[in-house]
Protein backbone atom coordinates (compact mmCIF):
# COMPACT_ATOMS: atom_id res chain seq x y z
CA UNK A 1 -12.08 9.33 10.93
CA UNK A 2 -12.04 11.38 7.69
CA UNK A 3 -15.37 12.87 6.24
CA UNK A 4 -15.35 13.70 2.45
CA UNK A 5 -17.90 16.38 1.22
CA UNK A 6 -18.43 19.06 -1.39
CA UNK A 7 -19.04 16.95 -4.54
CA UNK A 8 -22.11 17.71 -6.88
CA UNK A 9 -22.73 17.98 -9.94
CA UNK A 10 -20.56 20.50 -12.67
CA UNK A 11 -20.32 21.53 -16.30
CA UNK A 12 -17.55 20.98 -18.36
CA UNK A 13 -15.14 23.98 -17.50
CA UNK A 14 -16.75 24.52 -14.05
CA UNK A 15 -14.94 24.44 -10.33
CA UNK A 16 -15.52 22.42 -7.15
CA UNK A 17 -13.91 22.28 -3.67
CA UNK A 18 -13.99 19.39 -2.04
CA UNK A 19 -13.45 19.45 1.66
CA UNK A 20 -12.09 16.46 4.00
CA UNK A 21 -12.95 16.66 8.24
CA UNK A 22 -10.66 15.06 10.54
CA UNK A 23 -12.03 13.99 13.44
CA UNK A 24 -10.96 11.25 16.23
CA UNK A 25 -7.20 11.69 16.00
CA UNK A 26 -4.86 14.45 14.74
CA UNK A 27 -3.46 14.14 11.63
CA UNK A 28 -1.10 16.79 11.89
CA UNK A 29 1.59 14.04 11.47
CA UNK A 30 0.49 12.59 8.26
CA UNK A 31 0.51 13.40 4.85
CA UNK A 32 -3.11 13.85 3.38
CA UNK A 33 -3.94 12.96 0.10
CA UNK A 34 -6.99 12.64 -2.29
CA UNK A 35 -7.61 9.50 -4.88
CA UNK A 36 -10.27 8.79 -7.46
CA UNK A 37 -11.74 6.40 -8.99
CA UNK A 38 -14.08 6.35 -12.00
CA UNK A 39 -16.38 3.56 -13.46
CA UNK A 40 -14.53 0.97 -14.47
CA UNK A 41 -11.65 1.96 -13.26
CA UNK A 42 -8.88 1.78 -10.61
CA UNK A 43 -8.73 4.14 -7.85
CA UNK A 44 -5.85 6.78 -8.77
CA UNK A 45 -3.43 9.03 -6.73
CA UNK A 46 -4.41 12.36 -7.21
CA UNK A 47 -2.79 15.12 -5.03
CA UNK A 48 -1.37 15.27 -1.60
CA UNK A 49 0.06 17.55 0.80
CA UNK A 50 2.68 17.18 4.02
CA UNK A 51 2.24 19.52 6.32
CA UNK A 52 5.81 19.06 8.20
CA UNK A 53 7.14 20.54 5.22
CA UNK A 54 4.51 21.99 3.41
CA UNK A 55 5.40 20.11 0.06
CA UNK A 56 2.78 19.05 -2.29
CA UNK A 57 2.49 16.08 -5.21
CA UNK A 58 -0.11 16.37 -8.27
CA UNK A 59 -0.54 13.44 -10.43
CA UNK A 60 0.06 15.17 -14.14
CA UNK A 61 -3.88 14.97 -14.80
CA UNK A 62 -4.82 17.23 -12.51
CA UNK A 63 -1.37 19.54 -12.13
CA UNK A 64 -2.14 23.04 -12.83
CA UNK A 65 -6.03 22.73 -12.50
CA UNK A 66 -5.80 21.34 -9.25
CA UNK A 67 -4.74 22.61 -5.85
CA UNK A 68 -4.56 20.86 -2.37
CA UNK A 69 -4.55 23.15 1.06
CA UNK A 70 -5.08 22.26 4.72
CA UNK A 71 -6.45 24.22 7.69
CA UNK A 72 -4.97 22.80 10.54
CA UNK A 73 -7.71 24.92 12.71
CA UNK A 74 -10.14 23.31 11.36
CA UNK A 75 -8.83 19.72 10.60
CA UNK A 76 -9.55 20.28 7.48
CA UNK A 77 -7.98 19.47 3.74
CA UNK A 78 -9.29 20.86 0.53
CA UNK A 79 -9.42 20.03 -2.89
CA UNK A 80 -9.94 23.13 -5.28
CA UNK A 81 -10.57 21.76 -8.55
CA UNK A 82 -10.93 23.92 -11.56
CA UNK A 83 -11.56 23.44 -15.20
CA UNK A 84 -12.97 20.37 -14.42
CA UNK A 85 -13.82 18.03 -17.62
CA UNK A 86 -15.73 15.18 -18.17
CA UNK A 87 -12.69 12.88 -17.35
CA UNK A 88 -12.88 14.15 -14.26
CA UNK A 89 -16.19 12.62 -13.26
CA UNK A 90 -15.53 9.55 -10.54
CA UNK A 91 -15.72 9.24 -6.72
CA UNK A 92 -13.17 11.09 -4.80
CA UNK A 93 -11.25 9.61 -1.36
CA UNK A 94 -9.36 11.74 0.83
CA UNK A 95 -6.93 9.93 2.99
CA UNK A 96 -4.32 10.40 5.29
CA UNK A 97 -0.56 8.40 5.35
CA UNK A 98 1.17 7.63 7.94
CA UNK A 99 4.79 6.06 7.83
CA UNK A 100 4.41 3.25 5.41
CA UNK A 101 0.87 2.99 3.74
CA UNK A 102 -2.40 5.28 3.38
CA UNK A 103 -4.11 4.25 6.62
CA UNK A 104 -6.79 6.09 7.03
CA UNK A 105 -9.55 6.76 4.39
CA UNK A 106 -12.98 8.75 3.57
CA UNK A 107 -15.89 7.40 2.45
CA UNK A 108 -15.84 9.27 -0.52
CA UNK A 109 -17.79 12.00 -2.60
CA UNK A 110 -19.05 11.82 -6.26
CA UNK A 111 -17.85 14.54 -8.71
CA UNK A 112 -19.89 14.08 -11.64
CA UNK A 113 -18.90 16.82 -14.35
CA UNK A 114 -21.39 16.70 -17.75
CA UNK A 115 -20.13 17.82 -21.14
């Protein structure tokens, strides 16, 4: 089971962290990810992380502004966001992959981010 949390509402240049708790099974073995979607719109790859070798993905939209990080104490993956923008506003997933699809997901957290 994966537990979303930590969106609110920002202004236009602000910062968020969204968090993700694992709970039920370990994930250690599967890459984690996060996804949006925003009205009207298809959900959306956004970042994700492996933790066998530590190698992260940013879809171009969010590279540079965004960063992805585990805690493997805590069963726990993050979502730093910074200079967030109005584009940015839509309902974030975090989800975890295992060897062929994204298997598991959140139930999601709304990021709204006003201009």
């Amino acid at each position: 089971q994966l537990q979303a949390s930590g969106g609110g509402l920002v202004q236009a240049g602000g910062s968020l962290r969204l968090s993700c708790a694992a709970s039920g099974r370990t994930f250690s073995a599967y890459r984690m990810g996060w996804f949006r979607q925003a009205p009207g719109k298809e959900r959306e790859f956004i970042a994700a992380f492996s933790r066998g070798t530590g190698s992260t993905d940013y879809a171009d939209s969010v590279k540079g502004r965004f960063t992805i990080s585990t805690d493997n104490a805590k069963n726990t993956v993050y979502l730093q966001m910074n200079s967030l923008n109005t584009e940015d506003t839509a309902i974030y997933y975090c989800a975890a992959r295992d060897s062929s699809t994204w298997r598991y997901w959140g139930q999601g957290t709304l990021v709204t981010v006003s201009s």
